[in-house]
Every structure is written in C-alpha cells, then in structure tokens.
C-alpha atoms as a PDB file:
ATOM      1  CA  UNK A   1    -112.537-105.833 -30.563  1.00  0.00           C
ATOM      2  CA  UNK A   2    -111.983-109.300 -29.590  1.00  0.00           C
ATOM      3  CA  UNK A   3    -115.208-111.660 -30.647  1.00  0.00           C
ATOM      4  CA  UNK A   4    -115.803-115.174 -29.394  1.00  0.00           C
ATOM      5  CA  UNK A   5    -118.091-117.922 -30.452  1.00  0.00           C
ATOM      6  CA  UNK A   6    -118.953-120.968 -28.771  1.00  0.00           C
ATOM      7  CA  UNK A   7    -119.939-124.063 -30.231  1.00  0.00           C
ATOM      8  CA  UNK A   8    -119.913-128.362 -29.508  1.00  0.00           C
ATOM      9  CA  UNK A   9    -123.006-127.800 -27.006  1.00  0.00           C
ATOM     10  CA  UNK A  10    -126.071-130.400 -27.438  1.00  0.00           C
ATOM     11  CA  UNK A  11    -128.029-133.109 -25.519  1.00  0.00           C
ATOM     12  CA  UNK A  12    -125.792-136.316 -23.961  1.00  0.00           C
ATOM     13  CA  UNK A  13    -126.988-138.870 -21.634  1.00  0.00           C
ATOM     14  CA  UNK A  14    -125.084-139.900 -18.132  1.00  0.00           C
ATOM     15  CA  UNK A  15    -121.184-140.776 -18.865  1.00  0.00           C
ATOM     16  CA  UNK A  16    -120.854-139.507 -22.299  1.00  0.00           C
ATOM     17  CA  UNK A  17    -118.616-136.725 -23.501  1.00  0.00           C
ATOM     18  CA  UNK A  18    -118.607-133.590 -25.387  1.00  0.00           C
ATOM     19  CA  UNK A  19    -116.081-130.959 -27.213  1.00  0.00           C
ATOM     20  CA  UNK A  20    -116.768-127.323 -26.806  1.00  0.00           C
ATOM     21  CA  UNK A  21    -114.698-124.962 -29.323  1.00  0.00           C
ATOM     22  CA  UNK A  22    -114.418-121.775 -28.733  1.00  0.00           C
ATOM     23  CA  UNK A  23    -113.399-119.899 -31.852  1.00  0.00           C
ATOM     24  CA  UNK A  24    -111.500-115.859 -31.444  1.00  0.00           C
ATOM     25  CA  UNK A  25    -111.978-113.751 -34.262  1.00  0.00           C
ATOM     26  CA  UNK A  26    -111.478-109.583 -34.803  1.00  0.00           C
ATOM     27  CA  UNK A  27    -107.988-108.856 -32.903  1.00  0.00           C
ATOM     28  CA  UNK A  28    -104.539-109.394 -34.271  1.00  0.00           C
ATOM     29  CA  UNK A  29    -103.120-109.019 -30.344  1.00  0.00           C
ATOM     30  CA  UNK A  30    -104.292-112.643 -28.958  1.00  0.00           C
ATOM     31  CA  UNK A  31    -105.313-112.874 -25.545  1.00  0.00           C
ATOM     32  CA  UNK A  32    -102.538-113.966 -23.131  1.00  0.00           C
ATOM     33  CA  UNK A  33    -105.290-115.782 -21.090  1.00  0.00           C
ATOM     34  CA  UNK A  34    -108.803-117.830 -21.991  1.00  0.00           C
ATOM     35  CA  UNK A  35    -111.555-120.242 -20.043  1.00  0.00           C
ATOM     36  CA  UNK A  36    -114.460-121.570 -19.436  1.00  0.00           C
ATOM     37  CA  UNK A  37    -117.215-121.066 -17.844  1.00  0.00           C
ATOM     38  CA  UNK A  38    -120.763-122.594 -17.059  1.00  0.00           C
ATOM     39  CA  UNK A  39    -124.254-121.036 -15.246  1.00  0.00           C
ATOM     40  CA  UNK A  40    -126.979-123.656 -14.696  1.00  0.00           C
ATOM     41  CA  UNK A  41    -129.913-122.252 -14.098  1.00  0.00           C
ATOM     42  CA  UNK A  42    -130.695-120.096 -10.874  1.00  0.00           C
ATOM     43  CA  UNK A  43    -126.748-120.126  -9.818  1.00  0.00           C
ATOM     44  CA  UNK A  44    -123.742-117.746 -10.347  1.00  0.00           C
ATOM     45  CA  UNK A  45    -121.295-118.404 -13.362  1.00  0.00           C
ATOM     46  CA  UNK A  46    -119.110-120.928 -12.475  1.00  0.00           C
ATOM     47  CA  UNK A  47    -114.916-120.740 -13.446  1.00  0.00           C
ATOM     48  CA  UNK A  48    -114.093-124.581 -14.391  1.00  0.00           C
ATOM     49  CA  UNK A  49    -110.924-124.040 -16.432  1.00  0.00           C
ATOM     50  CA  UNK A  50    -107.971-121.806 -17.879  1.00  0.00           C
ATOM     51  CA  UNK A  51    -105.132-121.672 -20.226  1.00  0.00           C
ATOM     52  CA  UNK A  52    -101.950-119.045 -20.392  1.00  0.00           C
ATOM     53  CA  UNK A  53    -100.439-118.312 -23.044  1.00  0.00           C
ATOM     54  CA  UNK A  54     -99.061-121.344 -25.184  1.00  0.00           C
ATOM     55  CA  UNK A  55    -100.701-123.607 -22.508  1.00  0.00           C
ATOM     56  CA  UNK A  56     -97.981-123.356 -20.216  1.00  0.00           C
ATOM     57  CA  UNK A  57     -99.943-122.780 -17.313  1.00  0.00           C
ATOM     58  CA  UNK A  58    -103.409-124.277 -16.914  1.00  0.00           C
ATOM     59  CA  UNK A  59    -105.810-124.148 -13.907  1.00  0.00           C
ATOM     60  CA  UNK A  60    -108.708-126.140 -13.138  1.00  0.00           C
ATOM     61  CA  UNK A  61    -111.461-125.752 -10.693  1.00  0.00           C
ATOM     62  CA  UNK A  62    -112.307-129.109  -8.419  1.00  0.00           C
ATOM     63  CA  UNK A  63    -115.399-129.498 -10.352  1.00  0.00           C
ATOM     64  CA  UNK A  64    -113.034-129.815 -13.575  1.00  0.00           C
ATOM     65  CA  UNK A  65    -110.287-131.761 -12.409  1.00  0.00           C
ATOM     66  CA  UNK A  66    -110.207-135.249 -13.931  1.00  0.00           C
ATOM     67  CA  UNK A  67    -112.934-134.831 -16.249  1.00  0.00           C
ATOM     68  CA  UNK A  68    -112.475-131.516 -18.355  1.00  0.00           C
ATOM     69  CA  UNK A  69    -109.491-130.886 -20.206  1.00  0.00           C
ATOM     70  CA  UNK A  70    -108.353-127.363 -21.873  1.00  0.00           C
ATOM     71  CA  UNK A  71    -106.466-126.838 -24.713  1.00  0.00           C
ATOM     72  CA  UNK A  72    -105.959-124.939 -27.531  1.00  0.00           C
ATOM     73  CA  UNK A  73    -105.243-124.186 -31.341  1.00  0.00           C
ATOM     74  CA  UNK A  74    -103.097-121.391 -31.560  1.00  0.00           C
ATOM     75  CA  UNK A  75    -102.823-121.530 -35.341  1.00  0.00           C
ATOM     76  CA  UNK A  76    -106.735-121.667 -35.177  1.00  0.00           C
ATOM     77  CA  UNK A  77    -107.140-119.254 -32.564  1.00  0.00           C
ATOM     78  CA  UNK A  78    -109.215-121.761 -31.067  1.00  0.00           C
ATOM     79  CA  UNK A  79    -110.123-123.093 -27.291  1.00  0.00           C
ATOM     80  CA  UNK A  80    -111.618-126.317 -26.754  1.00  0.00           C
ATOM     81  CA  UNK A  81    -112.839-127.973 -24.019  1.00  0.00           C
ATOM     82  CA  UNK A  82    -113.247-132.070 -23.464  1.00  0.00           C
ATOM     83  CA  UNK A  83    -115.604-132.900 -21.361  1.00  0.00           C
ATOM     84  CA  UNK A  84    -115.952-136.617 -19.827  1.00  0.00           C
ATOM     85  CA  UNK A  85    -117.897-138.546 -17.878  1.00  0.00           C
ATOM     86  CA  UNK A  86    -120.841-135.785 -17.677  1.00  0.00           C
ATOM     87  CA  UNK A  87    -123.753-136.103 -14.836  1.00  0.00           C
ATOM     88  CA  UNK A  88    -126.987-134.174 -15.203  1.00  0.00           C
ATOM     89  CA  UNK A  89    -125.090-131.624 -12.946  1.00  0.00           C
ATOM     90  CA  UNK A  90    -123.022-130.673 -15.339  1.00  0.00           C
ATOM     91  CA  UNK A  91    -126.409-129.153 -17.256  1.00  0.00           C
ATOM     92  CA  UNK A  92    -125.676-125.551 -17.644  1.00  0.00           C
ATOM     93  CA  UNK A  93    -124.974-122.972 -20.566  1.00  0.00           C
ATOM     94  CA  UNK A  94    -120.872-123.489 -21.235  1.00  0.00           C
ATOM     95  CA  UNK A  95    -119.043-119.579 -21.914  1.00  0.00           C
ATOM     96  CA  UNK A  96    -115.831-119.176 -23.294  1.00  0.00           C
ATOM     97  CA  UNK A  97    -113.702-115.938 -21.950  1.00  0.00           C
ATOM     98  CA  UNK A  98    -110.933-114.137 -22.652  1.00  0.00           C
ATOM     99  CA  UNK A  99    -108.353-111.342 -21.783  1.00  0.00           C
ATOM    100  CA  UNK A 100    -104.899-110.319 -21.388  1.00  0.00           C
ATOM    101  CA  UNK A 101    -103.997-110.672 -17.141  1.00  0.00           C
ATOM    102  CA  UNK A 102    -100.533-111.952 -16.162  1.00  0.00           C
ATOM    103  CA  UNK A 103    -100.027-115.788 -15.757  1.00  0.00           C
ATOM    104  CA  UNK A 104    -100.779-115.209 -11.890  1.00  0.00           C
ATOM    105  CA  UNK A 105    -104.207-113.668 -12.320  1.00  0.00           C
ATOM    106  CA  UNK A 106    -104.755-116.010 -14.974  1.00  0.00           C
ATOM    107  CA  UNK A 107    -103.966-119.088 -12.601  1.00  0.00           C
ATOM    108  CA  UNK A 108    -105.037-117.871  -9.503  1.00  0.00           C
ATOM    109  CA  UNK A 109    -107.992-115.401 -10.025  1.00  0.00           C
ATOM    110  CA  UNK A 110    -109.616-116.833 -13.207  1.00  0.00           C
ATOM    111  CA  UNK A 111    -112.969-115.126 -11.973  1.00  0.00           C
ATOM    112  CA  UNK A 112    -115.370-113.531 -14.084  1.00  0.00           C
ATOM    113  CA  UNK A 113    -113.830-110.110 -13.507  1.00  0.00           C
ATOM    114  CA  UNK A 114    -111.054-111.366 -14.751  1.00  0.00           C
ATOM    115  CA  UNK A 115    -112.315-111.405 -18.520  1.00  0.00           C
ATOM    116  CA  UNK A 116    -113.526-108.366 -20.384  1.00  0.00           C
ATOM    117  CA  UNK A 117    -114.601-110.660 -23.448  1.00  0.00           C
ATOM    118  CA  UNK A 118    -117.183-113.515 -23.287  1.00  0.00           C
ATOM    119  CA  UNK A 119    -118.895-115.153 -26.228  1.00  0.00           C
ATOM    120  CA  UNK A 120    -122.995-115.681 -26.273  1.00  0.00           C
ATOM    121  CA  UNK A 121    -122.734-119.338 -24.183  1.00  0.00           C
ATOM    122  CA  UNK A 122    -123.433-122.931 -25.798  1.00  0.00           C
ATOM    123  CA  UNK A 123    -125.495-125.026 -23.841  1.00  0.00           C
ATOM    124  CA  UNK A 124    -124.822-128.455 -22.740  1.00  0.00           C
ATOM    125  CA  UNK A 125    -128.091-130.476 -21.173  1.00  0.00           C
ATOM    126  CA  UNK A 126    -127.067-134.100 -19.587  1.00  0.00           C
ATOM    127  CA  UNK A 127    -130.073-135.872 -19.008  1.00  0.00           C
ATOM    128  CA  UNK A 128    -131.100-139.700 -19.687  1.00  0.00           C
END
C-alpha cells in the first residue's frame, strides 16, 4: 500500500513562497503519475499540477502556471512543489496524490478520480 505524507505547509504573507514535499513510502512499484492538489474552505479540491514518470510530461492548471513548479526526487521518492508569489487565495489545505494512469490520463485528466492514493493534506494560510 502506497503511503504519502505532506509537509512545507505554514503561514506566509502576500508575495512570499513556499516548498511542499511530498514524501512516498510502503510500495516498491512507484507510481507512474503524482500531483497536487488544494481545497480552501467551502470549495471542491482543486488539480493545480502533475508529473509522469521521470518528469517527462508535466501539466499545470491556469491557476498554477507561472507560479507553481513540480518536480521530483526519484532517488527520494519525493514530490515537491514551489510555490511563488502566493495571494491570500491561494489559502487552502495543499494534497499530494498518486497512481499509476498512462501519460495521457496523467496529462489530460489529472482529476481526483484519477488518484487512488492521497496523503492527509498540509495547509498553507497566506494572509498579511
């Protein structure tokens, strides 16, 4: 059983930046495909980013793009995501996500349906 566990949430003020990790344990078959997530309160979960395999493909959702960046550690089995330039919108609890669809699902339908395995959340709170 694939676990994951969040972590890099915390307080920033308006225009300052954060690191989520998101750290795999408890499989020796790797997911071919992981993200991120976010639910402020009130609103659906929210797909901002994903990774294929060996980061050749990446997506990014328009509230991502040119702010967030995904990546990850293979030899860590680790997923991290930078976060720039954050507004009080961006105030939410952050999920990582995981699973094993083709690079096409992966890209195109990174929905939450997509991922059987999703770690306990990390929250992020931008305020000044």
């Amino acid at each position: 059983q694939l676990r994951l566990a969040e972590s890099g949430g915390g307080s920033v003020q308006p225009g300052g930046s954060l690191r989520l990790s998101c750290a795999a344990s408890g499989d020796t078959n790797p997911p071919s495909c992981m993200a991120w997530f976010r639910q402020a309160p009130g609103k659906d979960r929210e797909g901002l980013a994903a990774i294929y395999t060996g980061g050749t493909v990446t997506y990014y959702a328009d509230s991502a793009k040119g702010r967030f960046t995904i990546s990850q550690d293979a030899a860590k089995n680790t997923l991290y995501l930078q976060m720039n330039s954050l507004q009080p919108d961006d105030t939410a609890v952050y999920f990582c996500a995981a699973g094993r669809p083709t690079w096409y699902t992966c890209y195109y339908h990174s929905e939450v349906d997509t991922f059987p395995y999703w770690g306990q959340g990390t929250q992020v709170t931008v305020s000044s």
